[in-house]
PDB file of N, CA and C in Angstrom:
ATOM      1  N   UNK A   1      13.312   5.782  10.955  1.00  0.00           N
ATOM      2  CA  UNK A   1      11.914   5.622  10.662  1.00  0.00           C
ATOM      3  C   UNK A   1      11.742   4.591   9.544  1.00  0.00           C
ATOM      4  N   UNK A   2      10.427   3.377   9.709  1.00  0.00           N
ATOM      5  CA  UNK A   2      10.413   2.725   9.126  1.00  0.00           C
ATOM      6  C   UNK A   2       9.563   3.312   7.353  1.00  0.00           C
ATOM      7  N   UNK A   3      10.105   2.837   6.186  1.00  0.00           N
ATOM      8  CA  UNK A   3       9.362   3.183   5.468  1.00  0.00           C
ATOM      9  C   UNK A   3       8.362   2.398   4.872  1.00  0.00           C
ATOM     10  N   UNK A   4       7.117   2.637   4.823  1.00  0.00           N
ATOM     11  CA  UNK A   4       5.801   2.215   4.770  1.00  0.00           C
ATOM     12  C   UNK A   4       5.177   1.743   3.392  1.00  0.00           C
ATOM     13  N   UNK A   5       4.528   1.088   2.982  1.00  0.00           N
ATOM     14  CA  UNK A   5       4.468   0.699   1.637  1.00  0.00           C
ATOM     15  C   UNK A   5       3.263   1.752   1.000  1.00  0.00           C
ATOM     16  N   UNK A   6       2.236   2.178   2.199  1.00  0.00           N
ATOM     17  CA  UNK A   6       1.121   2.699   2.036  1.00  0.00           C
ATOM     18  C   UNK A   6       1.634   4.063   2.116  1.00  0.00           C
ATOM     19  N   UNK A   7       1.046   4.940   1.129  1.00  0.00           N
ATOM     20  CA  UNK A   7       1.639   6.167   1.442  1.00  0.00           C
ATOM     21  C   UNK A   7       0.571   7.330   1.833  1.00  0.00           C
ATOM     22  N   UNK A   8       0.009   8.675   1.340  1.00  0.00           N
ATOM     23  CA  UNK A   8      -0.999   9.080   1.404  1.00  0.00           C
ATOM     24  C   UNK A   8      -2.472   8.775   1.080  1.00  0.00           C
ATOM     25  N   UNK A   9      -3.313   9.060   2.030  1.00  0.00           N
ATOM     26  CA  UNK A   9      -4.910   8.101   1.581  1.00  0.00           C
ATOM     27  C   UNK A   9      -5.121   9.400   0.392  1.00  0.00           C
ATOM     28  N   UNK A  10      -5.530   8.974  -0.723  1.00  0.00           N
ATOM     29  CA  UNK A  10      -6.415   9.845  -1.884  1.00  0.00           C
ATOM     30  C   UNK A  10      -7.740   9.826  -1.412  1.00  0.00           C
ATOM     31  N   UNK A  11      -8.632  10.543  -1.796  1.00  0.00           N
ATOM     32  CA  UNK A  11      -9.859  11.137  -1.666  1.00  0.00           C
ATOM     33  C   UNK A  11     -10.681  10.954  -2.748  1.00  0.00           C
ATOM     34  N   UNK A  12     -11.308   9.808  -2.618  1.00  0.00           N
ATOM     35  CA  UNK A  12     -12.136   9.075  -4.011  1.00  0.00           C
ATOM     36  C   UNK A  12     -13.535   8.896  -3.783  1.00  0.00           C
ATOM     37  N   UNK A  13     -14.519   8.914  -3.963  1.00  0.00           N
ATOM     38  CA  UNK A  13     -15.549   8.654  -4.469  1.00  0.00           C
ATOM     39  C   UNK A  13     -15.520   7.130  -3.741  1.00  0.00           C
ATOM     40  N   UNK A  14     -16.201   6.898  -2.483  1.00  0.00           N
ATOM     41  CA  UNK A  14     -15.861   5.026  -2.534  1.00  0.00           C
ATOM     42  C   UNK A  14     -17.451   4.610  -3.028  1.00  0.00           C
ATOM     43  N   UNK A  15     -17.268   3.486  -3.357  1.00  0.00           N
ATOM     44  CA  UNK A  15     -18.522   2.032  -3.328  1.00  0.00           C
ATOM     45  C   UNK A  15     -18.482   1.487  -1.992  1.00  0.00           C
ATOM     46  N   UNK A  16     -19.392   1.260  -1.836  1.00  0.00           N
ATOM     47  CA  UNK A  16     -19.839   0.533  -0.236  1.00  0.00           C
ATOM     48  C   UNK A  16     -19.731  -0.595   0.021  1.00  0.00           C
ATOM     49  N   UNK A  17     -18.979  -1.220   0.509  1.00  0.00           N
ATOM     50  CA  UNK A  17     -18.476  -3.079   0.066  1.00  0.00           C
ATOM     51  C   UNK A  17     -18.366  -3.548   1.340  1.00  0.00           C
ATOM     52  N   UNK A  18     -19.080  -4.674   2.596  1.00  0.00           N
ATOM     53  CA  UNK A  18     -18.807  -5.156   3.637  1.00  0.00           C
ATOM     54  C   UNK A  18     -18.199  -6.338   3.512  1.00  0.00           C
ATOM     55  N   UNK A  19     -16.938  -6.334   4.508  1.00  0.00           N
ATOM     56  CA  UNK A  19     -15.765  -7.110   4.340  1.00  0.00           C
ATOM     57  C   UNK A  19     -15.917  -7.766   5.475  1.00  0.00           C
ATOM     58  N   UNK A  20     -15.715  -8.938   5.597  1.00  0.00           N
ATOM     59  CA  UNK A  20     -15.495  -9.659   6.953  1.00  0.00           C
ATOM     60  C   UNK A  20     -14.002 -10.146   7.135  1.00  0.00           C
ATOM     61  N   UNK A  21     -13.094  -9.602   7.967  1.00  0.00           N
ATOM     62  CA  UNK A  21     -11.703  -9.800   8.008  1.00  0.00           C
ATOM     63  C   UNK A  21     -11.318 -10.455   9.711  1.00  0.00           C
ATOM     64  N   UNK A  22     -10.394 -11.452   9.511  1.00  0.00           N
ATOM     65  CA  UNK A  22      -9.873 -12.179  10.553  1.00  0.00           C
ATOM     66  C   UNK A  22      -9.569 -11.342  11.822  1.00  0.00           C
ATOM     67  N   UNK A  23      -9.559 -11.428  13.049  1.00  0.00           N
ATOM     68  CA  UNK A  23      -9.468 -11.114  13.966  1.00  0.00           C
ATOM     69  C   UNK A  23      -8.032 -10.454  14.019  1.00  0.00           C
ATOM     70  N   UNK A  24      -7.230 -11.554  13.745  1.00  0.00           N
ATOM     71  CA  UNK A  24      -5.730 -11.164  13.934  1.00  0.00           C
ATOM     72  C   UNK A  24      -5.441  -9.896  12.944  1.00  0.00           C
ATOM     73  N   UNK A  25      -5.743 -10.616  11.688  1.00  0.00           N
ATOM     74  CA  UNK A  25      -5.752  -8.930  10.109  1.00  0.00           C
ATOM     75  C   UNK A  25      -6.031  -7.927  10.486  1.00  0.00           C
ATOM     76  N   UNK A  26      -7.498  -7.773  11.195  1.00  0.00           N
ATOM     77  CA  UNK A  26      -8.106  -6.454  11.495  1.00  0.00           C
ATOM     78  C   UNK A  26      -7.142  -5.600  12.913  1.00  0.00           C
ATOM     79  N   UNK A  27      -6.807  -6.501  13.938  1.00  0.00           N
ATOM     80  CA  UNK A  27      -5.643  -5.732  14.881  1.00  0.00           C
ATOM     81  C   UNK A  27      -4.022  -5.472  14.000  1.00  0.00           C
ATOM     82  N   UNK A  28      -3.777  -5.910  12.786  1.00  0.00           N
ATOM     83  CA  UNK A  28      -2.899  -5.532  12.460  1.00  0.00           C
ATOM     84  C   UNK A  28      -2.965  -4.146  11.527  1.00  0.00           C
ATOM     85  N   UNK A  29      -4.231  -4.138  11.090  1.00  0.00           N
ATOM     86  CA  UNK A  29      -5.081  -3.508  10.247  1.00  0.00           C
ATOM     87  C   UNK A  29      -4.689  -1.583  10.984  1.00  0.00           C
ATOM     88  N   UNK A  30      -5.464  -2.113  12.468  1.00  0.00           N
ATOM     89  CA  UNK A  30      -5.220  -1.407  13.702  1.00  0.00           C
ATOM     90  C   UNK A  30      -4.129  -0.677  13.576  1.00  0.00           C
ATOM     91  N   UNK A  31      -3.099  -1.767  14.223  1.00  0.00           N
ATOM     92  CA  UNK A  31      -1.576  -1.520  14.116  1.00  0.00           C
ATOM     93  C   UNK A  31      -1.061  -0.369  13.019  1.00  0.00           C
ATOM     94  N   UNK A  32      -1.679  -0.949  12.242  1.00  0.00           N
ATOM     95  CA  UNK A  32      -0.850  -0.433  10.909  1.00  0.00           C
ATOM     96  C   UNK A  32      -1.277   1.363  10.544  1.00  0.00           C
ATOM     97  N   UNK A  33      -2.473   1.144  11.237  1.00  0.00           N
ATOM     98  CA  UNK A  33      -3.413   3.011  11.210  1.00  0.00           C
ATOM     99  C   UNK A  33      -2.463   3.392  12.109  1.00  0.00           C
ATOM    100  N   UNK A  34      -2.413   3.156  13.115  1.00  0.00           N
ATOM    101  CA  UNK A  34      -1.478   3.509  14.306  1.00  0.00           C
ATOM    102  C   UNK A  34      -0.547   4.275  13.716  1.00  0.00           C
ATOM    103  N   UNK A  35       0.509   3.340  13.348  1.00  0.00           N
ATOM    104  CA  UNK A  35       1.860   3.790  12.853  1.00  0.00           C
ATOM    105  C   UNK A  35       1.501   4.847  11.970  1.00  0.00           C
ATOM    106  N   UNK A  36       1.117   4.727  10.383  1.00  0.00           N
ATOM    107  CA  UNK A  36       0.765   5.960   9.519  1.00  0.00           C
ATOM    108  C   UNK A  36       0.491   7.053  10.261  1.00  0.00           C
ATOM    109  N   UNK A  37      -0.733   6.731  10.987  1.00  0.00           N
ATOM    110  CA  UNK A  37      -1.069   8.086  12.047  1.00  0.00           C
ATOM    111  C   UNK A  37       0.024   9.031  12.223  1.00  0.00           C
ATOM    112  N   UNK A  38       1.232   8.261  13.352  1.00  0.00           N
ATOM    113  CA  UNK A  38       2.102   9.185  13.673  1.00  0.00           C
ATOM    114  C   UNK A  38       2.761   9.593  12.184  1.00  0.00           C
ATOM    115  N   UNK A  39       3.394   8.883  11.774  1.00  0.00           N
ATOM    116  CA  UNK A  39       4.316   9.115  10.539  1.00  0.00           C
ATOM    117  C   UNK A  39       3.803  10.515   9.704  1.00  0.00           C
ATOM    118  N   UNK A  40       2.683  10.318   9.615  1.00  0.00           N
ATOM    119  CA  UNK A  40       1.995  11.433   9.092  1.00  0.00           C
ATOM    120  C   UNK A  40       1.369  12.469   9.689  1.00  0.00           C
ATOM    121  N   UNK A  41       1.038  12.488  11.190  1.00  0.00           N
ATOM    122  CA  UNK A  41       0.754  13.497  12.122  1.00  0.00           C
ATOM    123  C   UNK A  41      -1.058  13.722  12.170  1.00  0.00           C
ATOM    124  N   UNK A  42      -1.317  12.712  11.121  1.00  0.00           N
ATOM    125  CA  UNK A  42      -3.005  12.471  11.248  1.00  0.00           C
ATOM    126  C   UNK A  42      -3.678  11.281  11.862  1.00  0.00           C
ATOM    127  N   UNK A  43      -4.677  11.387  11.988  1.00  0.00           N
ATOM    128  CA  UNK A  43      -5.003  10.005  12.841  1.00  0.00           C
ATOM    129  C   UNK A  43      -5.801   9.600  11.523  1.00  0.00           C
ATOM    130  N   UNK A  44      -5.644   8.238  11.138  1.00  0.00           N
ATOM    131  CA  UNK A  44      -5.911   7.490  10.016  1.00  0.00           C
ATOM    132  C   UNK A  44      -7.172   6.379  10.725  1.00  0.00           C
ATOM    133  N   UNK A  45      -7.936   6.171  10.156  1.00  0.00           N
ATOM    134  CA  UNK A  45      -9.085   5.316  10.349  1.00  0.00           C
ATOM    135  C   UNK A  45      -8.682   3.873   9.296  1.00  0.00           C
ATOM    136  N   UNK A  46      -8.590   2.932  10.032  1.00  0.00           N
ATOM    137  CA  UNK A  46      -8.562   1.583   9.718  1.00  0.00           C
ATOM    138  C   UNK A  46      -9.511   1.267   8.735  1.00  0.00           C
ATOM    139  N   UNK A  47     -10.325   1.458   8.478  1.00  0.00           N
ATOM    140  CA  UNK A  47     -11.048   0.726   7.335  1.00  0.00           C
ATOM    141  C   UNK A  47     -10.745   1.722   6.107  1.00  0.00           C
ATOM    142  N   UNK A  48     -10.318   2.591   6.457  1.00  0.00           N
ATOM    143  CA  UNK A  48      -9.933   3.826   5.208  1.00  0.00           C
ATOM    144  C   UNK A  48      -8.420   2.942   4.901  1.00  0.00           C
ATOM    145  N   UNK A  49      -7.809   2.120   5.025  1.00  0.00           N
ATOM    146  CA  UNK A  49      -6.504   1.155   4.368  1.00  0.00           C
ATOM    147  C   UNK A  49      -6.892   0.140   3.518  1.00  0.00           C
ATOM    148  N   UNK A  50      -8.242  -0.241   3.757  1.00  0.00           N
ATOM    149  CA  UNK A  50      -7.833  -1.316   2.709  1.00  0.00           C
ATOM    150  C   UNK A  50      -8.360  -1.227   1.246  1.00  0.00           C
ATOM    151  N   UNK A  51      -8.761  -0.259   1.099  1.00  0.00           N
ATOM    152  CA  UNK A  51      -8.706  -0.129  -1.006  1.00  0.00           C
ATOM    153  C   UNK A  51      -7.099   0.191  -0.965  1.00  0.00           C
ATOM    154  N   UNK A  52      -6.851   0.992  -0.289  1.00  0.00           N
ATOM    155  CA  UNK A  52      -5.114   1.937  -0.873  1.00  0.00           C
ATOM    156  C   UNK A  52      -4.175   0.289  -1.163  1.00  0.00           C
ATOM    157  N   UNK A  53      -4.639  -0.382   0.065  1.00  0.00           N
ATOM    158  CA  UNK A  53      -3.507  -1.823   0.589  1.00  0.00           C
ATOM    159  C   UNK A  53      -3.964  -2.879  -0.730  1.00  0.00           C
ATOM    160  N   UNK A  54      -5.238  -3.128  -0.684  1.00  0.00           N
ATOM    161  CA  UNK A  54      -5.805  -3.633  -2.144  1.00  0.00           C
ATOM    162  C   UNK A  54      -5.441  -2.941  -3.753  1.00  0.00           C
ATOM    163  N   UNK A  55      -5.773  -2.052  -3.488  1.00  0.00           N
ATOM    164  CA  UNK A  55      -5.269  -1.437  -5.021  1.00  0.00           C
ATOM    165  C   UNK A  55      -3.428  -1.143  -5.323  1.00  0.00           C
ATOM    166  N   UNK A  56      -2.826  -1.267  -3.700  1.00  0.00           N
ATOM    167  CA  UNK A  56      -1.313  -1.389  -4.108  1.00  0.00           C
ATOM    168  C   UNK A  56      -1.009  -3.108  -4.508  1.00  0.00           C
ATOM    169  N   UNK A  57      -1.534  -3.761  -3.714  1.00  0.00           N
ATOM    170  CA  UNK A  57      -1.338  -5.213  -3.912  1.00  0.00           C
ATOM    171  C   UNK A  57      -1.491  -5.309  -5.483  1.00  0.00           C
ATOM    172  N   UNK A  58      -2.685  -5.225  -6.132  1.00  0.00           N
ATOM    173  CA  UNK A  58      -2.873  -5.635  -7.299  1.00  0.00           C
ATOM    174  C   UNK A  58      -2.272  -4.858  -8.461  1.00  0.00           C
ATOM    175  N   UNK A  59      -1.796  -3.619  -8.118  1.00  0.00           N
ATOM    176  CA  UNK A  59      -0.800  -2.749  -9.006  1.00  0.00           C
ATOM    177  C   UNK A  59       0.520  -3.985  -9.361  1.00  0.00           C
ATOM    178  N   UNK A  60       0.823  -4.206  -8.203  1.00  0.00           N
ATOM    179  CA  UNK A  60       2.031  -4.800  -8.213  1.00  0.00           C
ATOM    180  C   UNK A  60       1.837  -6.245  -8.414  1.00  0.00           C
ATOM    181  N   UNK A  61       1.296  -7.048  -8.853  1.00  0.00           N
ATOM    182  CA  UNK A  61       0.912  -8.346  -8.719  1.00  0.00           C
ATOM    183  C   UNK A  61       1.130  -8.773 -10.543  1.00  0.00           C
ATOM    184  N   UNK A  62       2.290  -8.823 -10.829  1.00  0.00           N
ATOM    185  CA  UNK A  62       2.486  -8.954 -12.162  1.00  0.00           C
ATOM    186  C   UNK A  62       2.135 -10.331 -13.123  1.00  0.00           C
ATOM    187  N   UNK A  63       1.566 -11.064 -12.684  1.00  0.00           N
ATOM    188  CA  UNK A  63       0.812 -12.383 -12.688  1.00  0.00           C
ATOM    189  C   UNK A  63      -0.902 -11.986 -13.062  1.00  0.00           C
ATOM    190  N   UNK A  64      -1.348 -10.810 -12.317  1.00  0.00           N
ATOM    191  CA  UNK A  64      -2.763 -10.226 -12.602  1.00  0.00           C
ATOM    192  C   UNK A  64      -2.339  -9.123 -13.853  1.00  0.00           C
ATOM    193  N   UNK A  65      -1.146  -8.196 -13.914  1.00  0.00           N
ATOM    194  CA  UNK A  65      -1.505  -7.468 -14.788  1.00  0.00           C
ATOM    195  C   UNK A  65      -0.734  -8.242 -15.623  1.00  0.00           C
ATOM    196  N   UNK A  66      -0.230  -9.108 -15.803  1.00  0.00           N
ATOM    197  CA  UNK A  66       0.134 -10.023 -17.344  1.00  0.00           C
ATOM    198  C   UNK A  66      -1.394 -10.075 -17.996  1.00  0.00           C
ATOM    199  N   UNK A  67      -2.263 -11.046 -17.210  1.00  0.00           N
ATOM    200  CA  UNK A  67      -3.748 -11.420 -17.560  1.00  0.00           C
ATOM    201  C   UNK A  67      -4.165 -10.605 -18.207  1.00  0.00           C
ATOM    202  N   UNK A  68      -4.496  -9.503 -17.234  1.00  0.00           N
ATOM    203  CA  UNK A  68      -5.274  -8.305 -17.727  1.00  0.00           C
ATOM    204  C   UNK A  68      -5.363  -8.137 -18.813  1.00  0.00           C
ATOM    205  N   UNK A  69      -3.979  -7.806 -19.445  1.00  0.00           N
ATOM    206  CA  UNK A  69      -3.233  -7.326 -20.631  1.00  0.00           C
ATOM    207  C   UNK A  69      -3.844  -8.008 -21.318  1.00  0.00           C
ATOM    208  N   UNK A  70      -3.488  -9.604 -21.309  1.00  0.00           N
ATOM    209  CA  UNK A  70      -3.875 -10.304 -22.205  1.00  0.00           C
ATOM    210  C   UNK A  70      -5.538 -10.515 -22.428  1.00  0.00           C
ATOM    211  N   UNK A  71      -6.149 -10.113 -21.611  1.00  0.00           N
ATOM    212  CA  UNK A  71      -7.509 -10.781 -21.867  1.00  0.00           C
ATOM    213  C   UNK A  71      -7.963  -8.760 -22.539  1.00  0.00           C
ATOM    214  N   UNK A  72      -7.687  -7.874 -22.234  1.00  0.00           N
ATOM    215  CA  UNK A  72      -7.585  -6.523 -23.153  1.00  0.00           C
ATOM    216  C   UNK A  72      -7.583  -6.573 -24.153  1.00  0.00           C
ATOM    217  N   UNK A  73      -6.224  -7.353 -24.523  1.00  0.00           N
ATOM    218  CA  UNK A  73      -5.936  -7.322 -26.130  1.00  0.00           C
ATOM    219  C   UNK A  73      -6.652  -8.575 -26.776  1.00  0.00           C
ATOM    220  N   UNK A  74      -7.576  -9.082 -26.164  1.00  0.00           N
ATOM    221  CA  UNK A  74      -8.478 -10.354 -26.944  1.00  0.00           C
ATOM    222  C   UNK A  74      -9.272  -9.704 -26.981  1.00  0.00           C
ATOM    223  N   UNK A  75      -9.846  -8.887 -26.560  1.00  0.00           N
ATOM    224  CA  UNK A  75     -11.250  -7.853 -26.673  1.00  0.00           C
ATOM    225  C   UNK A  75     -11.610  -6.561 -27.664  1.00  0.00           C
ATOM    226  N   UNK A  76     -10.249  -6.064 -27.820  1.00  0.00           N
ATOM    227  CA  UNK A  76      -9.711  -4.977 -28.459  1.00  0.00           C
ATOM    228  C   UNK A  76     -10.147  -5.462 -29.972  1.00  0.00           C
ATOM    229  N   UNK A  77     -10.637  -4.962 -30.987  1.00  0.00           N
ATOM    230  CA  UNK A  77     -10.803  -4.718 -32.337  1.00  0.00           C
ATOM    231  C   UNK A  77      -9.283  -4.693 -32.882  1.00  0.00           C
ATOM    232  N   UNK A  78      -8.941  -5.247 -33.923  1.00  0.00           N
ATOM    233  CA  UNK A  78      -7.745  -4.985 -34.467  1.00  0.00           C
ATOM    234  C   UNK A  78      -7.758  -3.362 -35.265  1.00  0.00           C
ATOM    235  N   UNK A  79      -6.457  -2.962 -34.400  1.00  0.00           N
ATOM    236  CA  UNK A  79      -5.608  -1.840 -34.992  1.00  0.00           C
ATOM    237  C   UNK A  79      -6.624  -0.744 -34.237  1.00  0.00           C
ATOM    238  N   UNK A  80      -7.452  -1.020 -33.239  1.00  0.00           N
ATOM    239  CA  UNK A  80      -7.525  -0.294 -32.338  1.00  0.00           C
ATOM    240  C   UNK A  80      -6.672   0.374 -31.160  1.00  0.00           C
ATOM    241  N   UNK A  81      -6.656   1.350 -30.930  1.00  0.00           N
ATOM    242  CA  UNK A  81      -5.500   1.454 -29.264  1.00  0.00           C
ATOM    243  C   UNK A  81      -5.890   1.354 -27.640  1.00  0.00           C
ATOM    244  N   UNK A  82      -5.537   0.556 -27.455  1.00  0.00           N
ATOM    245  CA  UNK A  82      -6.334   0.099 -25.847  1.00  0.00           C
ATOM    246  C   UNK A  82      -5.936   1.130 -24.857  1.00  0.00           C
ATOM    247  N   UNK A  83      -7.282   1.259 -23.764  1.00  0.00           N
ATOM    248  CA  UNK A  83      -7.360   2.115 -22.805  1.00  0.00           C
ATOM    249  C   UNK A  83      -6.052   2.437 -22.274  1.00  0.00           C
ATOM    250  N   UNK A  84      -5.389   3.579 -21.591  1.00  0.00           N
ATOM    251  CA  UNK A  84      -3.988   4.089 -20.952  1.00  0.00           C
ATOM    252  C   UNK A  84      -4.588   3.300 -19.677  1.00  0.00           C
ATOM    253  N   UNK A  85      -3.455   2.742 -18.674  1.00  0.00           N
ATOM    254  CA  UNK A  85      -3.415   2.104 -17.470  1.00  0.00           C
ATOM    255  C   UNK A  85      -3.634   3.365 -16.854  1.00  0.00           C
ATOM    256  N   UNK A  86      -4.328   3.546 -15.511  1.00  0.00           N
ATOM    257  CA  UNK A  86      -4.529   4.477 -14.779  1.00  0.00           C
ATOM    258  C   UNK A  86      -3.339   4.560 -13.516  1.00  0.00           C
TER     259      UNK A  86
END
């Protein structure tokens, strides 16, 4: 069994955001519910992937959380302690 980058969907509170995604993305999009589905024994809805696929991308995108950091600690009051990463 292949292992998946996406793991369980969490149960959040969403914002309502319309996305317009490429033809080919959205059948892979497809694809990709598919597979989880079985793996997990639930049937997964495709548009329920892409915050989890978005919010893993940018977890890991160490080029954005360098920034982050840095534009945090320009904002931050000295000898204050900045927000815990979630």
């Amino acid at each position: 069994m292949a292992k998946l980058k996406l793991g369980p969907l969490e149960d959040n509170k969403p914002v309502k955001l319309a996305v317009e995604l490429p033809a080919a993305l959205h059948r892979d999009l497809i694809a990709y519910a598919e597979i989880l589905g079985r793996e997990s024994g639930k049937a997964v809805d495709p548009a329920k992937l892409i915050a989890p696929m978005v919010d893993r991308f940018m977890a890991t995108d160490r080029g954005f959380a360098k920034l982050r950091h840095a534009a945090r600690s320009r904002s931050q009051p000295a000898g204050s302690v900045p927000p815990k990463a979630e």
